[in-house]
PDB file of N, CA and C in Angstrom:
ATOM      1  N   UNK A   1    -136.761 326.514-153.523  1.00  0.00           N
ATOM      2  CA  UNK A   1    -138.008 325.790-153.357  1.00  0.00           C
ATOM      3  C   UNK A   1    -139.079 326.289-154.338  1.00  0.00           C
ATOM      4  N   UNK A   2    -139.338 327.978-154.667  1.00  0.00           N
ATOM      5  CA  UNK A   2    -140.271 328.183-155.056  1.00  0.00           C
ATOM      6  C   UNK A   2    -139.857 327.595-156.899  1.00  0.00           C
ATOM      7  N   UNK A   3    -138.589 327.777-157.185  1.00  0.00           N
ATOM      8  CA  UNK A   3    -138.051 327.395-158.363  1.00  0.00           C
ATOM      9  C   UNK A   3    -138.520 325.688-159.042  1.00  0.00           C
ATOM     10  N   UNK A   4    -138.713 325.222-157.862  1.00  0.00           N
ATOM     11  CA  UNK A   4    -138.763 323.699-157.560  1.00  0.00           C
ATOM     12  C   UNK A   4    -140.453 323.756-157.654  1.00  0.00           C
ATOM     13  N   UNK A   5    -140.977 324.066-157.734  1.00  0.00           N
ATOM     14  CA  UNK A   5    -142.580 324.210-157.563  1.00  0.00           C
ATOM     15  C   UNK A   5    -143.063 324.496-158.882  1.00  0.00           C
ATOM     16  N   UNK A   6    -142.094 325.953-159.538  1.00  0.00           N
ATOM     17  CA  UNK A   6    -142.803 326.343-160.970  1.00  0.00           C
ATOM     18  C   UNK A   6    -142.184 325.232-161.961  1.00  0.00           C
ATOM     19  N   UNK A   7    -141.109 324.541-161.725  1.00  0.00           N
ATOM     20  CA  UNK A   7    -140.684 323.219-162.650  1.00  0.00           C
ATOM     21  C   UNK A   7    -141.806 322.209-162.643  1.00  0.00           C
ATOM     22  N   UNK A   8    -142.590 321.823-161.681  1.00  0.00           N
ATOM     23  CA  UNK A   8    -142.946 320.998-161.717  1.00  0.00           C
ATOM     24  C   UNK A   8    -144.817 321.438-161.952  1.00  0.00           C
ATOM     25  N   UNK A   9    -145.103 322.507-162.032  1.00  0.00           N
ATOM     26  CA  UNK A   9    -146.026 322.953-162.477  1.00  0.00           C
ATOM     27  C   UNK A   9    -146.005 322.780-163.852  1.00  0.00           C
ATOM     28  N   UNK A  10    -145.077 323.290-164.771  1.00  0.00           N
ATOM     29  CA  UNK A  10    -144.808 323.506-165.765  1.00  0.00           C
ATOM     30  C   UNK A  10    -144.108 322.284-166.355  1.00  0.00           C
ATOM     31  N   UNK A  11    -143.422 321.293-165.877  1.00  0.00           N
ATOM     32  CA  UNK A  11    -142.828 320.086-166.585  1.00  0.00           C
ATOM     33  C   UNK A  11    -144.063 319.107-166.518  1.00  0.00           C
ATOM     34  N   UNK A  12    -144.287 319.103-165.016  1.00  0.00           N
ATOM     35  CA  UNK A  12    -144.961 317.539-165.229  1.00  0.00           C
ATOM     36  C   UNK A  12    -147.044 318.184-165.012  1.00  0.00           C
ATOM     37  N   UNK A  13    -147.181 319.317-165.166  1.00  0.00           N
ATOM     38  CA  UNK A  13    -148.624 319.700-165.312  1.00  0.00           C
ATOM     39  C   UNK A  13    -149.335 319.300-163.870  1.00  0.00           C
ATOM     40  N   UNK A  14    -148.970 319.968-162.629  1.00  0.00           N
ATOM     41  CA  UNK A  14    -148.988 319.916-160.983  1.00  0.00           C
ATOM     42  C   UNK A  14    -149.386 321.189-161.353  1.00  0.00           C
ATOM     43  N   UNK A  15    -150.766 320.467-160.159  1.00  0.00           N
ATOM     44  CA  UNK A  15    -151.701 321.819-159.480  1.00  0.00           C
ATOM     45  C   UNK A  15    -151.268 322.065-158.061  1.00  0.00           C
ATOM     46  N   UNK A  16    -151.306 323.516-157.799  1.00  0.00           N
ATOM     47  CA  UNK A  16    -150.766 323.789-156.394  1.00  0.00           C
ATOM     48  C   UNK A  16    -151.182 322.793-155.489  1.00  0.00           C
ATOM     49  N   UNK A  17    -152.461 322.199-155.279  1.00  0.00           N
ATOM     50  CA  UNK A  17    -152.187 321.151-154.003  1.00  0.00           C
ATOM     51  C   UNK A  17    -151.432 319.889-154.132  1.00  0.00           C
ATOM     52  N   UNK A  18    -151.547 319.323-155.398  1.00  0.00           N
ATOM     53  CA  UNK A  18    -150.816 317.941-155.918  1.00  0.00           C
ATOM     54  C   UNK A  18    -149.386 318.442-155.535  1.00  0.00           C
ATOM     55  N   UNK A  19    -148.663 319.218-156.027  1.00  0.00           N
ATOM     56  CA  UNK A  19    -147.202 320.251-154.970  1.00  0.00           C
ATOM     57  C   UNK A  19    -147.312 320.058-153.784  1.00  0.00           C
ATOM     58  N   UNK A  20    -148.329 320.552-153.455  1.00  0.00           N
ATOM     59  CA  UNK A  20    -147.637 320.503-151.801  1.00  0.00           C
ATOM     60  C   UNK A  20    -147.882 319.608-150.925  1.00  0.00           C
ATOM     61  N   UNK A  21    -148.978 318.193-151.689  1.00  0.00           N
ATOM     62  CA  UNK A  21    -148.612 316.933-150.897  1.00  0.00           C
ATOM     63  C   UNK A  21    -147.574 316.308-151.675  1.00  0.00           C
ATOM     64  N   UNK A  22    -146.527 316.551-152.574  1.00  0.00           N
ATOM     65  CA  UNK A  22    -145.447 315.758-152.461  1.00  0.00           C
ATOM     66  C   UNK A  22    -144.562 315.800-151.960  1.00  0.00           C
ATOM     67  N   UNK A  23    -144.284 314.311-151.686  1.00  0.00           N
ATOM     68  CA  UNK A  23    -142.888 314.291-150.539  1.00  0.00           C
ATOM     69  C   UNK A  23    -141.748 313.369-151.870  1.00  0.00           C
ATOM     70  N   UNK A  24    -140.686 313.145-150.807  1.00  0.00           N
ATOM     71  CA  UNK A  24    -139.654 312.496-152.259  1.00  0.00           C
ATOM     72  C   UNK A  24    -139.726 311.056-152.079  1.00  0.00           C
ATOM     73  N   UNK A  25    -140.688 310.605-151.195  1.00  0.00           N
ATOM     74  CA  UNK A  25    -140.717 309.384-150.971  1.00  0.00           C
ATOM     75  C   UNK A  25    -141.704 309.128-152.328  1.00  0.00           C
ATOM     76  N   UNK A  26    -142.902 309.853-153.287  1.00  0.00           N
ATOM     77  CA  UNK A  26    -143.692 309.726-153.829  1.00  0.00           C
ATOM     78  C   UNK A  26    -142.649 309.729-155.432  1.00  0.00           C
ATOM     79  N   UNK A  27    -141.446 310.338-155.722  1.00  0.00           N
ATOM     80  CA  UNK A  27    -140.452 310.330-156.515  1.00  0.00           C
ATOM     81  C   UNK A  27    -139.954 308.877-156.724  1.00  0.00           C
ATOM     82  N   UNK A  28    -139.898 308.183-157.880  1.00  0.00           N
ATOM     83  CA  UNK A  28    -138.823 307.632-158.271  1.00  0.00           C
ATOM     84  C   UNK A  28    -138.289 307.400-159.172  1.00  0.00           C
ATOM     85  N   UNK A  29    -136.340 308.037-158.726  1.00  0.00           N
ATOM     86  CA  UNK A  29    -135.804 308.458-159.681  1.00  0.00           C
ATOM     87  C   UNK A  29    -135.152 307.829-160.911  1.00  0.00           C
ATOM     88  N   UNK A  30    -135.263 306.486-160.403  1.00  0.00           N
ATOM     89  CA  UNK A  30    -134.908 305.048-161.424  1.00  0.00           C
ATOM     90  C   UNK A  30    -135.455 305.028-162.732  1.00  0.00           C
ATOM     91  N   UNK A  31    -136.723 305.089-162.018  1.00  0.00           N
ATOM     92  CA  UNK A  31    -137.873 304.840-163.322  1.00  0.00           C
ATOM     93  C   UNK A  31    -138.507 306.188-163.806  1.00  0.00           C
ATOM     94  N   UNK A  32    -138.227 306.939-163.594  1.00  0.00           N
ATOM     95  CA  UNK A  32    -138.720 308.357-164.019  1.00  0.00           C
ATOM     96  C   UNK A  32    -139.993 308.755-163.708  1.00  0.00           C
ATOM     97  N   UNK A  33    -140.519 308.530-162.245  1.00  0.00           N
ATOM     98  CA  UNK A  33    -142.430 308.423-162.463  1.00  0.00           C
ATOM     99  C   UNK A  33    -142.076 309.854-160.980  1.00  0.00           C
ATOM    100  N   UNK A  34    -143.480 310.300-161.173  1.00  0.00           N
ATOM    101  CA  UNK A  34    -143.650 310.648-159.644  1.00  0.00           C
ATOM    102  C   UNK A  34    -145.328 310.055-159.645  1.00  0.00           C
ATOM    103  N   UNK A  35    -145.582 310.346-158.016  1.00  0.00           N
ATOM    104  CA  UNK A  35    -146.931 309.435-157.667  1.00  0.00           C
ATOM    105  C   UNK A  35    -147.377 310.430-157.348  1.00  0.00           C
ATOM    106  N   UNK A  36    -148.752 311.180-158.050  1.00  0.00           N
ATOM    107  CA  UNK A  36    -149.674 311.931-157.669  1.00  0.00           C
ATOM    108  C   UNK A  36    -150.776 311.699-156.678  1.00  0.00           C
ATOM    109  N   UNK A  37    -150.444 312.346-154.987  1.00  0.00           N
ATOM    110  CA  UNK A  37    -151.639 311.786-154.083  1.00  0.00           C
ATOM    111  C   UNK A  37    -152.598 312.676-154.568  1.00  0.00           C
ATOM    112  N   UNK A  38    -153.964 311.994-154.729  1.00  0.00           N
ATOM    113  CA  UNK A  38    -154.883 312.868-154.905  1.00  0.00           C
ATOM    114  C   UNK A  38    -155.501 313.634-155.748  1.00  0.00           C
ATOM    115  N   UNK A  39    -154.743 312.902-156.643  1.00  0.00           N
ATOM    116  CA  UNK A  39    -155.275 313.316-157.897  1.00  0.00           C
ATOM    117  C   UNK A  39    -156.598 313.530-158.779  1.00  0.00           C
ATOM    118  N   UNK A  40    -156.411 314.742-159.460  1.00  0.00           N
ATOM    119  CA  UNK A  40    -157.699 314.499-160.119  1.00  0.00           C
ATOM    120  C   UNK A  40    -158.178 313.742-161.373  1.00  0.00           C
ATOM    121  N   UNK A  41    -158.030 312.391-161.087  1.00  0.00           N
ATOM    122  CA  UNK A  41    -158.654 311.377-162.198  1.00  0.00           C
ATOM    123  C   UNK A  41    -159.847 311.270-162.218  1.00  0.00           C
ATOM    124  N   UNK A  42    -160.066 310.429-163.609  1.00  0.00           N
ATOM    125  CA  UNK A  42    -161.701 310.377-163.929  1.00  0.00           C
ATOM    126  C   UNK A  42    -161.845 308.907-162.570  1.00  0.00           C
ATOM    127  N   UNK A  43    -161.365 307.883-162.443  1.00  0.00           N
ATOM    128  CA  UNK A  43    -161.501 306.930-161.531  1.00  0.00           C
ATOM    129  C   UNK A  43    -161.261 307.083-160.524  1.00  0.00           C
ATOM    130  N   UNK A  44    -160.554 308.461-159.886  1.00  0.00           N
ATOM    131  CA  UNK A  44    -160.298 308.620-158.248  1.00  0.00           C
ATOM    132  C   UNK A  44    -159.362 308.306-158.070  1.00  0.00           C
ATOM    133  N   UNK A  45    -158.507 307.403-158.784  1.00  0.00           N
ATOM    134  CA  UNK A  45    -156.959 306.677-158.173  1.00  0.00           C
ATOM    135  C   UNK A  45    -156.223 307.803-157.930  1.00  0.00           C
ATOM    136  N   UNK A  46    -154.801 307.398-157.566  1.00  0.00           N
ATOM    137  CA  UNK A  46    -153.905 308.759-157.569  1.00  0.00           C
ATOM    138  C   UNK A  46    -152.972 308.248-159.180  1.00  0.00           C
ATOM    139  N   UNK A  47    -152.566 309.396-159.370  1.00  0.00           N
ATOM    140  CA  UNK A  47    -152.130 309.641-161.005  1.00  0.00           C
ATOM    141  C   UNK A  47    -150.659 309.540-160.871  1.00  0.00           C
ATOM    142  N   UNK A  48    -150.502 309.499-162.323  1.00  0.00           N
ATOM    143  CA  UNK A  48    -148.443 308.979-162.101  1.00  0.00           C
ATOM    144  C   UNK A  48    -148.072 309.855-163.005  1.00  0.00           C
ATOM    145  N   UNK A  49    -146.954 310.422-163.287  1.00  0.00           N
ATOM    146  CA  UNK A  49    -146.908 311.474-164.404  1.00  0.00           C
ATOM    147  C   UNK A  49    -145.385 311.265-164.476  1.00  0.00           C
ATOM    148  N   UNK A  50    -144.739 311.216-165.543  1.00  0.00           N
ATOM    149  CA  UNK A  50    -143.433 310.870-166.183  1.00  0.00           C
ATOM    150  C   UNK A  50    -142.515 311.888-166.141  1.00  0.00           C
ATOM    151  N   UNK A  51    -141.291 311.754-165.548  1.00  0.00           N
ATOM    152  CA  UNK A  51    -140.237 312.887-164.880  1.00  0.00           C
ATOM    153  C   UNK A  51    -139.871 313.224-166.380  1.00  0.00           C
ATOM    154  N   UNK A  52    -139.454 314.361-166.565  1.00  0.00           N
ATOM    155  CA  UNK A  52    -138.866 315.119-167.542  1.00  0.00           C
ATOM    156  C   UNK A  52    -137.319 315.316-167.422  1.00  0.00           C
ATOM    157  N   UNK A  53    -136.528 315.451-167.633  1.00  0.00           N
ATOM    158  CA  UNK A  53    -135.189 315.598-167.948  1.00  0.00           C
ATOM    159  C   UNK A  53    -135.082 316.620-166.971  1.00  0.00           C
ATOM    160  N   UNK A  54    -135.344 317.770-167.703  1.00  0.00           N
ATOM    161  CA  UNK A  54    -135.045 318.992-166.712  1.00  0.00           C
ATOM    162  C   UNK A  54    -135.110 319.019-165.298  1.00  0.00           C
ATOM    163  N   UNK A  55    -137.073 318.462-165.626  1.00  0.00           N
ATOM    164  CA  UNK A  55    -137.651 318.256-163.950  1.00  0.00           C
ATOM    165  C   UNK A  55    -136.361 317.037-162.957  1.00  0.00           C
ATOM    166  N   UNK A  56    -136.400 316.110-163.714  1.00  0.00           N
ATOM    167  CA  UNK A  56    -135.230 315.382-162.590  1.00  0.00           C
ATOM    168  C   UNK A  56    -134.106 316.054-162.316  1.00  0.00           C
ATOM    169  N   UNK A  57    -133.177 316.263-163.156  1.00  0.00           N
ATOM    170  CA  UNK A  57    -131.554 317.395-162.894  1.00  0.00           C
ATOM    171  C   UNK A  57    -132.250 318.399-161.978  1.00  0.00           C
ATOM    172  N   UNK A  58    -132.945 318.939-162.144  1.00  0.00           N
ATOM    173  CA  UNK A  58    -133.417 319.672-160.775  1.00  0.00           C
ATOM    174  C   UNK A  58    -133.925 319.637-159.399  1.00  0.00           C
ATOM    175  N   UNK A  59    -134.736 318.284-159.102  1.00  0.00           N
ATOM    176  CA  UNK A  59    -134.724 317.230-158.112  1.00  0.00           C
ATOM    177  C   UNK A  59    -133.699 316.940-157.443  1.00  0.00           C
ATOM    178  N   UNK A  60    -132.392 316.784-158.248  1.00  0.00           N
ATOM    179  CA  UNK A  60    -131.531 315.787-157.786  1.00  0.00           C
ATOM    180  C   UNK A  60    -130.236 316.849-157.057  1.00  0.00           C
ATOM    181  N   UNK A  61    -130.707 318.312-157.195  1.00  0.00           N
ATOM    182  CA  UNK A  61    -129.628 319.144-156.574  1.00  0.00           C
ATOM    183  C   UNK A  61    -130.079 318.616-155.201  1.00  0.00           C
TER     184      UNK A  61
END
């Protein structure tokens, strides 16, 4: 898990809370996106950030 946390810090640029509200329902693995709740955008929306290679093969154990 904690392995799973510094990937995604470091692949897709996740701040410790954006981590720990994701669930895998916010993942999808088709299209390569994950859905950032809560993000910190300039408009408030929540943010989408593009799966990385690594970051997915590691998801998908």
């Amino acid at each position: 898990m904690l392995r799973l946390c510094v990937l995604l810090a470091l692949h897709a640029g996740l701040r410790k809370g954006e981590i720990l509200k994701l669930r895998r329902c916010h993942v999808d693995f088709e299209q390569e996106w994950l859905a950032i709740i809560d993000a910190k955008t300039v408009d408030g929306t929540n943010g989408y950030k593009k799966i990385s290679k690594v970051l997915s093969h590691s998801c998908h154990k």
